[in-house]
N, C-alpha and C. Protein backbone atom coordinates (compact mmCIF):
# COMPACT_ATOMS: atom_id res chain seq x y z
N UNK A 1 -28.47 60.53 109.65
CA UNK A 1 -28.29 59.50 108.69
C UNK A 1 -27.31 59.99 107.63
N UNK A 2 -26.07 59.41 107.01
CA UNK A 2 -25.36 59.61 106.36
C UNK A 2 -26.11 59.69 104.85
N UNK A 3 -25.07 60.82 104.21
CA UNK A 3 -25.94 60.64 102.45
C UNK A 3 -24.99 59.34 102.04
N UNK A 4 -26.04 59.13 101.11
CA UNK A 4 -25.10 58.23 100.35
C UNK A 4 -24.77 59.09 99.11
N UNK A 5 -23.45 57.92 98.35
CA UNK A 5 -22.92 58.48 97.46
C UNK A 5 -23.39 58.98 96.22
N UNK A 6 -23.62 59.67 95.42
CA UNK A 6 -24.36 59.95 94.34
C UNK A 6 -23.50 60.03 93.12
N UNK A 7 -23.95 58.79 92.29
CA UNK A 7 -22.97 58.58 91.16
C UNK A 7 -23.10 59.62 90.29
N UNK A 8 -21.82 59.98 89.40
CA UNK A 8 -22.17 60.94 88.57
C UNK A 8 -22.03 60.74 87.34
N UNK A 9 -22.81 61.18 86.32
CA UNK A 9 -22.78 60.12 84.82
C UNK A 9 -21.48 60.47 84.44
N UNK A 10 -20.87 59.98 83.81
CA UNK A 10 -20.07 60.01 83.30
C UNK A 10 -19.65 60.51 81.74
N UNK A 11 -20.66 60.43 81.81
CA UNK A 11 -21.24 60.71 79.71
C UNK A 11 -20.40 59.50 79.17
N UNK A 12 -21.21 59.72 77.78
CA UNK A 12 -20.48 58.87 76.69
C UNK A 12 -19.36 58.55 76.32
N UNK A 13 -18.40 59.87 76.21
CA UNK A 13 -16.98 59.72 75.29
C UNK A 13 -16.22 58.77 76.80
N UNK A 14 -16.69 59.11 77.88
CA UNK A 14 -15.53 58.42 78.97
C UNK A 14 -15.98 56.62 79.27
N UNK A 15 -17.17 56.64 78.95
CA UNK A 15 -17.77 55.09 79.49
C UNK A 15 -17.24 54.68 77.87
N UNK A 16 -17.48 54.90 76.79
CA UNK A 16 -16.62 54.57 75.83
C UNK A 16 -15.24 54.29 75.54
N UNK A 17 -14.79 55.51 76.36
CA UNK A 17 -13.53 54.85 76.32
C UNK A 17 -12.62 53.64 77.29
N UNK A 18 -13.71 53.50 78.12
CA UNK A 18 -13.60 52.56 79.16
C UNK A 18 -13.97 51.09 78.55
N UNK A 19 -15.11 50.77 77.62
CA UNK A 19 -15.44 50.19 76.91
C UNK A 19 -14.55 49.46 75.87
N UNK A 20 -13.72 50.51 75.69
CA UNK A 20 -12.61 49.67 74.54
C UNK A 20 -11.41 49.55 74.90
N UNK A 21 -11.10 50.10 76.36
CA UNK A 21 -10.24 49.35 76.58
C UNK A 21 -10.21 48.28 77.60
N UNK A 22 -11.17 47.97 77.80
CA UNK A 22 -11.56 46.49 78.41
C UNK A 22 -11.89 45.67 77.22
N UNK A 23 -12.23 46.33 76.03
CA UNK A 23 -12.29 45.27 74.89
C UNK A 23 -10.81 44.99 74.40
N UNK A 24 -9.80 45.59 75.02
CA UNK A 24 -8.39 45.64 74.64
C UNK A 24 -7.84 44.99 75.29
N UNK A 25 -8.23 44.93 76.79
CA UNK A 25 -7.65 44.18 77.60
C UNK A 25 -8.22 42.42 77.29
N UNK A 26 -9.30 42.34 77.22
CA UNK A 26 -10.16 40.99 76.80
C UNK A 26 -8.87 40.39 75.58
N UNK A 27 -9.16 40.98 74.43
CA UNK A 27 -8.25 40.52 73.28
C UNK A 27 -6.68 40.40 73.49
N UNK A 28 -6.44 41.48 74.71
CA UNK A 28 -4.86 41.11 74.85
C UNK A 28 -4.99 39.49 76.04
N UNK A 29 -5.85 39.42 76.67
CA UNK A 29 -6.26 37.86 77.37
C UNK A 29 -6.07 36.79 76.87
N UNK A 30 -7.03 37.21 75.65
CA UNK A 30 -7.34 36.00 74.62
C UNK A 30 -5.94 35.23 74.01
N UNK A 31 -5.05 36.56 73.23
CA UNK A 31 -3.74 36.62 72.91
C UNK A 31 -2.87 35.45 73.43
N UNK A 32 -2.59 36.07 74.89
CA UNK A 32 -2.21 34.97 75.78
C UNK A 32 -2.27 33.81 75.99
N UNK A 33 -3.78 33.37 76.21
CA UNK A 33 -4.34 32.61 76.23
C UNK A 33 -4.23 31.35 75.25
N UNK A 34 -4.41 32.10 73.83
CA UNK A 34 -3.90 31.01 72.63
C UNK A 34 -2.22 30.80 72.98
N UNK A 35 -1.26 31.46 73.06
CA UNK A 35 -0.05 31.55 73.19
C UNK A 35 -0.03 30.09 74.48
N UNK A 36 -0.27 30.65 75.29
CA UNK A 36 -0.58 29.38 76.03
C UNK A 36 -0.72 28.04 75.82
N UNK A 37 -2.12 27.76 75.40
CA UNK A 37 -2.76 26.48 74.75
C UNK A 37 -1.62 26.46 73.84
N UNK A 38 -1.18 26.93 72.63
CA UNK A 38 -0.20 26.20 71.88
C UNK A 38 1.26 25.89 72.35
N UNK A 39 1.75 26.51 73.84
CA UNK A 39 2.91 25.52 74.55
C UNK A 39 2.28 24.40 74.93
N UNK A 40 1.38 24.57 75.84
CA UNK A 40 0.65 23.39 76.57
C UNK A 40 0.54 22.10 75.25
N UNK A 41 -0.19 22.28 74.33
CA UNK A 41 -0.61 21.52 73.42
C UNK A 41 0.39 20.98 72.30
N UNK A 42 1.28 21.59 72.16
CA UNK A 42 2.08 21.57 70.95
C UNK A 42 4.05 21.99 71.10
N UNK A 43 4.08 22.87 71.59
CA UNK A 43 5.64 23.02 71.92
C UNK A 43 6.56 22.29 73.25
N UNK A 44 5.43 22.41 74.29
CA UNK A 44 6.14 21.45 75.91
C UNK A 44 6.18 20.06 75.12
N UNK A 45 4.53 19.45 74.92
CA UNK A 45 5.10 18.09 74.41
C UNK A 45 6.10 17.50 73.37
N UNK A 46 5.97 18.83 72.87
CA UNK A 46 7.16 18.34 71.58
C UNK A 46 8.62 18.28 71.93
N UNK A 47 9.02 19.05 72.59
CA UNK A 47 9.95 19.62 73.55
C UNK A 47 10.22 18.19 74.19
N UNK A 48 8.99 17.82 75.18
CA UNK A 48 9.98 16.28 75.99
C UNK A 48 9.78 14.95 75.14
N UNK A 49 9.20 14.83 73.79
CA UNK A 49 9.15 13.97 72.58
C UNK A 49 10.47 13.87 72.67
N UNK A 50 11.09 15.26 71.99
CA UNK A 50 12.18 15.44 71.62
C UNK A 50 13.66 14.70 72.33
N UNK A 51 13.06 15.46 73.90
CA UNK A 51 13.97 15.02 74.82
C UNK A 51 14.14 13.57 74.97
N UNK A 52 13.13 13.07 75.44
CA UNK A 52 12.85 11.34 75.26
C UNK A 52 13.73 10.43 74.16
N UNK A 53 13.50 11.14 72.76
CA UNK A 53 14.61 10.74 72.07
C UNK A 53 16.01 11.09 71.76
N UNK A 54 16.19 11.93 72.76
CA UNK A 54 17.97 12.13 72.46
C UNK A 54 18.24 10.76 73.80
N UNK A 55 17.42 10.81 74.91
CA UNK A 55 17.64 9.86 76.19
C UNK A 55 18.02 8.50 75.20
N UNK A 56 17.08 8.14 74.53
CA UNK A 56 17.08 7.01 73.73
C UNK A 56 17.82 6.58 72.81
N UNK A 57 18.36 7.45 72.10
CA UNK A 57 19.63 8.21 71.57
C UNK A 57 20.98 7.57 72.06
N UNK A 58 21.21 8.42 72.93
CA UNK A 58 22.29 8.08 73.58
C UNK A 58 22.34 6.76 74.28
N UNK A 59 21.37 6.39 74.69
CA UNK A 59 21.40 5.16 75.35
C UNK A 59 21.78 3.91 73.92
N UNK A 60 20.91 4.12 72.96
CA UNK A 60 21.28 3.05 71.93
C UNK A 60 23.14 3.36 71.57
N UNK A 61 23.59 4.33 71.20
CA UNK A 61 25.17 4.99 71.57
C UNK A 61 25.79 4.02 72.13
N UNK A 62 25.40 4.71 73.47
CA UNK A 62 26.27 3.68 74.35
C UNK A 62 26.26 2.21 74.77
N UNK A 63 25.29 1.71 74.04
CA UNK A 63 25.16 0.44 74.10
C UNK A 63 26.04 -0.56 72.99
N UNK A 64 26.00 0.26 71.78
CA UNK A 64 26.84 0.23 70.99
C UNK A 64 28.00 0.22 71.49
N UNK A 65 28.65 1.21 71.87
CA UNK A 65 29.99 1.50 71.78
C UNK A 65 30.56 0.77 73.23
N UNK A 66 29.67 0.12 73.81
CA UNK A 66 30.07 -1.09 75.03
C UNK A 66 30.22 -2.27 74.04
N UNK A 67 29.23 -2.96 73.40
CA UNK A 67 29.51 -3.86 72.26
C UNK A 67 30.58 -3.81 71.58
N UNK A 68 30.98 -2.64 71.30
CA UNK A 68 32.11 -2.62 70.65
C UNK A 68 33.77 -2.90 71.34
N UNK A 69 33.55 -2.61 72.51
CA UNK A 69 34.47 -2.68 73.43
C UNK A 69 34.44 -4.15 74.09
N UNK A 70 33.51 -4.57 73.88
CA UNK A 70 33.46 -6.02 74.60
C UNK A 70 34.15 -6.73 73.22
N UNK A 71 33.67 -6.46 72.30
CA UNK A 71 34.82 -7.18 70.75
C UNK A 71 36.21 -6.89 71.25
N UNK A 72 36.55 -5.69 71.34
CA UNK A 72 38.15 -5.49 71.54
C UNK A 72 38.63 -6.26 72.68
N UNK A 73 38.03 -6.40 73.59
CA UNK A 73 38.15 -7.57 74.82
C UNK A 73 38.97 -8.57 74.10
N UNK A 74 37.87 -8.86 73.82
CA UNK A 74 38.24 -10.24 72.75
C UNK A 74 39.35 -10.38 72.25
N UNK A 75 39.72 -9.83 71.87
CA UNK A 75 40.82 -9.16 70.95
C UNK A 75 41.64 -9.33 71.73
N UNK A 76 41.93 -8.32 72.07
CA UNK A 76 42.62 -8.09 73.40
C UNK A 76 43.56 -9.42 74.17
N UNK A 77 42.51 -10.22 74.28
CA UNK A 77 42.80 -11.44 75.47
C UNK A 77 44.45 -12.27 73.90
N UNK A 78 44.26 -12.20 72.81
CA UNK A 78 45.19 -12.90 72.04
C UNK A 78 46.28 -12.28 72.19
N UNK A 79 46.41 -10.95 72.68
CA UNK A 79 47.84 -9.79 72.67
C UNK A 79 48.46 -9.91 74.13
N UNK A 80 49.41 -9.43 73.49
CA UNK A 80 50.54 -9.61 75.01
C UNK A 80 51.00 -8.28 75.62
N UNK A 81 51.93 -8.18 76.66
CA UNK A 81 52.50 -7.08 76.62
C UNK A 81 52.02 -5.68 76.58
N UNK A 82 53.25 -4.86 75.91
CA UNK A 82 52.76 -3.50 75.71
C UNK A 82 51.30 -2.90 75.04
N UNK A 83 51.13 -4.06 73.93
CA UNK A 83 49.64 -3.77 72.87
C UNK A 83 48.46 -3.99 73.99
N UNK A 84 48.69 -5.19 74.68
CA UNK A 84 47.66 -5.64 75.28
C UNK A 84 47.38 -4.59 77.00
N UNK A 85 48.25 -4.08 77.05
CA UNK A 85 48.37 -2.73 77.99
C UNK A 85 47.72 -1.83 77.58
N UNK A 86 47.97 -1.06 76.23
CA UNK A 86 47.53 0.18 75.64
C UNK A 86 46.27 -0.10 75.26
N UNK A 87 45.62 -1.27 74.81
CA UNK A 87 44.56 -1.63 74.38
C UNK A 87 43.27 -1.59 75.91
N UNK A 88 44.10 -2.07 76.37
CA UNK A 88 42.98 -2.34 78.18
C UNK A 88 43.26 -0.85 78.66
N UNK A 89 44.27 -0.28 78.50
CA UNK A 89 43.94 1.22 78.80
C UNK A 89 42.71 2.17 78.32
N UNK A 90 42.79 1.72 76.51
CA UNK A 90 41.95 2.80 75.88
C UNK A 90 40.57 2.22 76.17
N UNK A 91 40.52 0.52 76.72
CA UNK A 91 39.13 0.26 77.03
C UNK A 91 38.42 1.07 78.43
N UNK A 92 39.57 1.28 79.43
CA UNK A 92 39.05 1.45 80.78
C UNK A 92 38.42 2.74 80.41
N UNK A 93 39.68 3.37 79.39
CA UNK A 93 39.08 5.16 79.37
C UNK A 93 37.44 5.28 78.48
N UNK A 94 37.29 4.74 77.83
CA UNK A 94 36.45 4.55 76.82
C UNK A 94 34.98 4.50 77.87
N UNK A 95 35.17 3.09 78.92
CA UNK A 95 34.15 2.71 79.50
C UNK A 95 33.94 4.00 80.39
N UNK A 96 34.95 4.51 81.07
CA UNK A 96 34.56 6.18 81.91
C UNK A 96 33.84 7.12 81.50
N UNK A 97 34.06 7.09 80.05
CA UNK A 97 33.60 8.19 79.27
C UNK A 97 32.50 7.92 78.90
N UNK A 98 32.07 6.49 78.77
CA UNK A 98 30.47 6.17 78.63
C UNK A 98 29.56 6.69 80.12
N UNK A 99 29.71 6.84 80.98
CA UNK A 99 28.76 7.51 81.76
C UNK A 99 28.47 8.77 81.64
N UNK A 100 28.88 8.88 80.79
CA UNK A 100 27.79 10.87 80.13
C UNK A 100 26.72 10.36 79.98
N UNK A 101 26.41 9.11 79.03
CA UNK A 101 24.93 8.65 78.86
C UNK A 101 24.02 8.49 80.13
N UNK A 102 24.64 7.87 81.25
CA UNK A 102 23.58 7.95 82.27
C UNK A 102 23.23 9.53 83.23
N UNK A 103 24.59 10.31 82.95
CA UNK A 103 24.06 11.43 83.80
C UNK A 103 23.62 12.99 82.73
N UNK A 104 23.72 12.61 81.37
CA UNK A 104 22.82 12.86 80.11
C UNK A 104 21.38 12.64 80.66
N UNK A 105 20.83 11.34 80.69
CA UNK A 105 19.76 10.26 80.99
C UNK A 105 19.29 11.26 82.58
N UNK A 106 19.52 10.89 83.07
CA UNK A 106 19.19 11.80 84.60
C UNK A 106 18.97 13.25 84.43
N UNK A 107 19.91 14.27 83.48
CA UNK A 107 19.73 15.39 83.60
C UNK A 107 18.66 15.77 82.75
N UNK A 108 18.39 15.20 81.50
CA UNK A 108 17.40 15.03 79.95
C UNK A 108 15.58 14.56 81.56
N UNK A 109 15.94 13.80 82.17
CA UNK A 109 14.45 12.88 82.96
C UNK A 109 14.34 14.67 83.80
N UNK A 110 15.14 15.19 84.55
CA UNK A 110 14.97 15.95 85.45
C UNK A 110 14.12 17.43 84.63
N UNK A 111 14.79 17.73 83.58
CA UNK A 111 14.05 18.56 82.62
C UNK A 111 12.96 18.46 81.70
N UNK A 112 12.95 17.28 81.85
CA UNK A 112 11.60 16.62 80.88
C UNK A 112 10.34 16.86 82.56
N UNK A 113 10.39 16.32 83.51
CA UNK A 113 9.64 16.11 84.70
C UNK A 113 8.99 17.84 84.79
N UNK A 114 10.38 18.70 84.79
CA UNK A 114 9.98 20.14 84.74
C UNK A 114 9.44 20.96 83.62
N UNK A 115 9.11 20.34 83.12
CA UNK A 115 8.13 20.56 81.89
C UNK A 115 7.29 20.07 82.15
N UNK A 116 6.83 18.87 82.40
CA UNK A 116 5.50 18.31 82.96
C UNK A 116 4.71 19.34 83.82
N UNK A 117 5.65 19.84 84.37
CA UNK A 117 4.99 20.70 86.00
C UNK A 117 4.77 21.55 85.31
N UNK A 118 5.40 22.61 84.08
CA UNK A 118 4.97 23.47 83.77
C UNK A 118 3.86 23.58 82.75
N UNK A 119 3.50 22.14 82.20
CA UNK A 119 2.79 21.84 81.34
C UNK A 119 1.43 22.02 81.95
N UNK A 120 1.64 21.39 82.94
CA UNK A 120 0.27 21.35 83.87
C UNK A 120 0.09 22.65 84.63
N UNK A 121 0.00 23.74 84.84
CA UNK A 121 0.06 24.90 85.39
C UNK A 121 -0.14 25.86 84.51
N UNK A 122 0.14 25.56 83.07
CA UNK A 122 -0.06 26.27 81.97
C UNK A 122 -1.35 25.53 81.02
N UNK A 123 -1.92 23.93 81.22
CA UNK A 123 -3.27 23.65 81.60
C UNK A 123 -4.69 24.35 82.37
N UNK A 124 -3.57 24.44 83.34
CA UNK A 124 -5.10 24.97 84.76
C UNK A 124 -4.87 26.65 84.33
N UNK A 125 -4.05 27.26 84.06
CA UNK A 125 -4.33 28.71 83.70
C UNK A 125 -4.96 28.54 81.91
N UNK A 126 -5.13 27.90 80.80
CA UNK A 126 -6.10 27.71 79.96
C UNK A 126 -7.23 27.21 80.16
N UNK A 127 -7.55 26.47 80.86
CA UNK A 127 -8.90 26.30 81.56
C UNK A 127 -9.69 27.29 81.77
N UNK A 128 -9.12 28.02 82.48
CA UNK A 128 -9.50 29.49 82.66
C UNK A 128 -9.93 30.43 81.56
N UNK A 129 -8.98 30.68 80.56
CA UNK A 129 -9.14 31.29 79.39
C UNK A 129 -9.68 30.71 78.13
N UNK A 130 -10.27 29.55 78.17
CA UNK A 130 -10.89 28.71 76.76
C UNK A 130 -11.08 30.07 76.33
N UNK A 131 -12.47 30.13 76.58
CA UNK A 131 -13.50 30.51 76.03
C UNK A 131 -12.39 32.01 75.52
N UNK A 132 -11.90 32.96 76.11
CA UNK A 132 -11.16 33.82 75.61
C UNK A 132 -10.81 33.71 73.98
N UNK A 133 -9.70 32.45 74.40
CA UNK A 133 -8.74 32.09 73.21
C UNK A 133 -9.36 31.38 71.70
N UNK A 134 -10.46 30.42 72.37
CA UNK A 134 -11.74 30.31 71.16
C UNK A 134 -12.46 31.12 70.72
N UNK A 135 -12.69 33.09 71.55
CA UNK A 135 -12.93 33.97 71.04
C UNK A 135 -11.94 34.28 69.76
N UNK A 136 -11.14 34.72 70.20
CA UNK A 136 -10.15 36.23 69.57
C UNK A 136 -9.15 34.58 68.96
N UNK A 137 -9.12 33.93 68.78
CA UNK A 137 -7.93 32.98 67.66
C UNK A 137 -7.58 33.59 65.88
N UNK A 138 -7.22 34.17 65.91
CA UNK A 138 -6.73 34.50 64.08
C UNK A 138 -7.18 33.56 63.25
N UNK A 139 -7.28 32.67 63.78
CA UNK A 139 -7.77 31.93 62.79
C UNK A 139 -9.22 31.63 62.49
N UNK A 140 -9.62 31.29 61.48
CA UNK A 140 -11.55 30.93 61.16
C UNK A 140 -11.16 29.70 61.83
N UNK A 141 -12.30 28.76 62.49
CA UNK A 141 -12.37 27.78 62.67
C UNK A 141 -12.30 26.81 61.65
N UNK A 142 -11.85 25.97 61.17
CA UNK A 142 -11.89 25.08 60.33
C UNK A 142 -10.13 25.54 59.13
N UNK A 143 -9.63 26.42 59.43
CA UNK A 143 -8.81 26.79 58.75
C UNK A 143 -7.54 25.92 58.93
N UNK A 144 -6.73 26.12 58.03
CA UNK A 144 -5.54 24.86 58.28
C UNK A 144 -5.33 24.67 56.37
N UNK A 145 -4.31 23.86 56.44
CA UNK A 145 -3.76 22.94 55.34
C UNK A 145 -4.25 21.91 55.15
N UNK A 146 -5.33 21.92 54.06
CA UNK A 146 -5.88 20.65 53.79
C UNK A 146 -5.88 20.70 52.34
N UNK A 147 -5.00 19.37 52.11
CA UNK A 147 -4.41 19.05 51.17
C UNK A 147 -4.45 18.03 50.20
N UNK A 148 -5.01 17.36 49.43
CA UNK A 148 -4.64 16.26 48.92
C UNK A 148 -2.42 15.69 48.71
N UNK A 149 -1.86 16.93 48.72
CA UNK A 149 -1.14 16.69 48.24
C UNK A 149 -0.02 16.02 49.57
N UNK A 150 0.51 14.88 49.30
CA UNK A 150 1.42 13.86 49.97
C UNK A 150 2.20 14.71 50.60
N UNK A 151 2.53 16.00 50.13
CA UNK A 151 4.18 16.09 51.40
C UNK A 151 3.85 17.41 51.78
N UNK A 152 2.78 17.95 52.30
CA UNK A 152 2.05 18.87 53.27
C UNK A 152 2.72 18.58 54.50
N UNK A 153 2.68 17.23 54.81
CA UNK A 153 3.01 17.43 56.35
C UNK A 153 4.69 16.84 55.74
N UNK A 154 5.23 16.80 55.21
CA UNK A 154 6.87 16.35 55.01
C UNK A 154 7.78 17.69 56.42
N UNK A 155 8.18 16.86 57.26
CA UNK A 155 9.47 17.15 57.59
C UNK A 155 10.60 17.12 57.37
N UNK A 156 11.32 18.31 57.22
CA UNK A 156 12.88 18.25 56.85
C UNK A 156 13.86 18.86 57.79
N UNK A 157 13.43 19.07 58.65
CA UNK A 157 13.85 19.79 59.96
C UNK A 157 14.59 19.04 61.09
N UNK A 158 15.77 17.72 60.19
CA UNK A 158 16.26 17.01 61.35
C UNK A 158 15.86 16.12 61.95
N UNK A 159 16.87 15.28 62.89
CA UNK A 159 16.12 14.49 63.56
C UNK A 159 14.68 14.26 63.67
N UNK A 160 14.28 13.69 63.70
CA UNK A 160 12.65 13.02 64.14
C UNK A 160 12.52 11.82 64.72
N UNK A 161 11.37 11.56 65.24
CA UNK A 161 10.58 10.30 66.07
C UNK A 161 10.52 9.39 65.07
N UNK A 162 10.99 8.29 65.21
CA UNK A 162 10.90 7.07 64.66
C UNK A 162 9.66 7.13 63.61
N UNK A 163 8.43 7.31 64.36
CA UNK A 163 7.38 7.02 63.79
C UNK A 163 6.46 7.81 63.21
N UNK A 164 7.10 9.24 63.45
CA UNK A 164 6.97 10.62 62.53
C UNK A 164 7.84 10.80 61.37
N UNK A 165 9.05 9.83 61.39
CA UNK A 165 10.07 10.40 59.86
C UNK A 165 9.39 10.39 59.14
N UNK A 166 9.93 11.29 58.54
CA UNK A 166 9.47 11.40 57.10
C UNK A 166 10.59 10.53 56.37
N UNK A 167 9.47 9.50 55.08
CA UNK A 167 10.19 8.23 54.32
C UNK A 167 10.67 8.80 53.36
N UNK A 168 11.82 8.27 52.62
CA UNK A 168 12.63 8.48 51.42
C UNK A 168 11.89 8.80 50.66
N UNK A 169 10.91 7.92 50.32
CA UNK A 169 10.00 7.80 48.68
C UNK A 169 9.40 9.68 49.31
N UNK A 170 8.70 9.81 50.31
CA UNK A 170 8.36 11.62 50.15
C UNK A 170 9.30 12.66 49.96
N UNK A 171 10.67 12.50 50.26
CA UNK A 171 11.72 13.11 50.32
C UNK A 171 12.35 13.34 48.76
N UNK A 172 11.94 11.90 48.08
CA UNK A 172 12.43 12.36 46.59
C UNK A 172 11.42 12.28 46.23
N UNK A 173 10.15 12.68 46.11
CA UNK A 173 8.97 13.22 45.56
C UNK A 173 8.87 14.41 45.42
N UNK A 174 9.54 15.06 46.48
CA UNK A 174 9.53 16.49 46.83
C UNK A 174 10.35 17.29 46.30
N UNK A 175 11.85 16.60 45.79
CA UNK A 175 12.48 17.16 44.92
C UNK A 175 12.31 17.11 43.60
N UNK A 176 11.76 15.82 43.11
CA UNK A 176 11.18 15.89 41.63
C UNK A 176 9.86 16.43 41.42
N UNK A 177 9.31 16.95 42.33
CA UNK A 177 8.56 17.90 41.72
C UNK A 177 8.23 19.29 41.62
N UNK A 178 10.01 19.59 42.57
CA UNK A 178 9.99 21.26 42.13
C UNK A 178 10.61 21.79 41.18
């Protein structure tokens, strides 16, 4: 009959030190983990927000600047000759140059889609790690900016979503009261 193996203690200082660095490895998990949840939650979506409105963007652009070209039409049709040549020229070129917006539009959908995929894959690997990242978070629970005061959440950082700008009246509130 074969012996079996016979464990050998290890003592203290070595199971200790084994101890903390699995408590090292746990917290470097956790780390991750939050890093994670805040693309998933907060930077991907903001990211194809973002994207969504340059698509929208450009599309209002070029809708414009077809309107505008359909006026010069107009125009156009009263002129004769050489004007009315150079004029239907700068329209044809004008209208060519408007299809950046649709392959803008296509390339903006194709990168927004690939964010989705990565959004979701960086979901199912936080799933995994909640409980980690609701461990070890820097932050106390309940912590944050809570404010009575109006321009806490003020953006000044550019462009924004229609329905996130930040309004004039906070914008000069914010300067008269520094």
């Amino acid at each position: 009959m074969p012996e079996e193996p016979v464990l050998e203690d290890v003592g203290a200082p070595e199971s200790e030190r084994w101890l903390a660095e699995a408590d090292d490895q746990s917290r470097a998990i956790g780390s991750l983990a939050i890093g994670m949840m805040n693309l998933r939650q907060a930077e991907i979506p903001n990211a194809i927000e973002q994207l969504d409105d340059i698509v929208r963007g450009t599309e209002a652009a070029a809708n414009q600047i077809m309107d505008a070209c359909t006026t010069l039409e107009a125009v156009m049709a009263n002129l004769s000759g050489e004007p009315a040549q150079r004029v239907g020229d700068a329209l044809t070129k004008i209208y060519e140059a408007c299809g950046f917006q649709d392959l803008a539009g296509q390339r903006i959908t194709h990168v927004t889609k690939t964010l989705g995929l990565i959004e979701g894959k960086l979901s199912e690997l936080t799933s995994r790690f909640a409980i980690l990242a609701c461990d070890f978070s820097d932050e106390p629970e309940g912590s944050g900016t809570v404010s009575d005061d109006a321009l806490v959440n003020v953006r000044l950082d550019g462009p924004q979503h229609p329905e996130d700008a930040t309004d004039q009246a906070s914008v000069d509130r914010l300067f008269h009261e520094s």
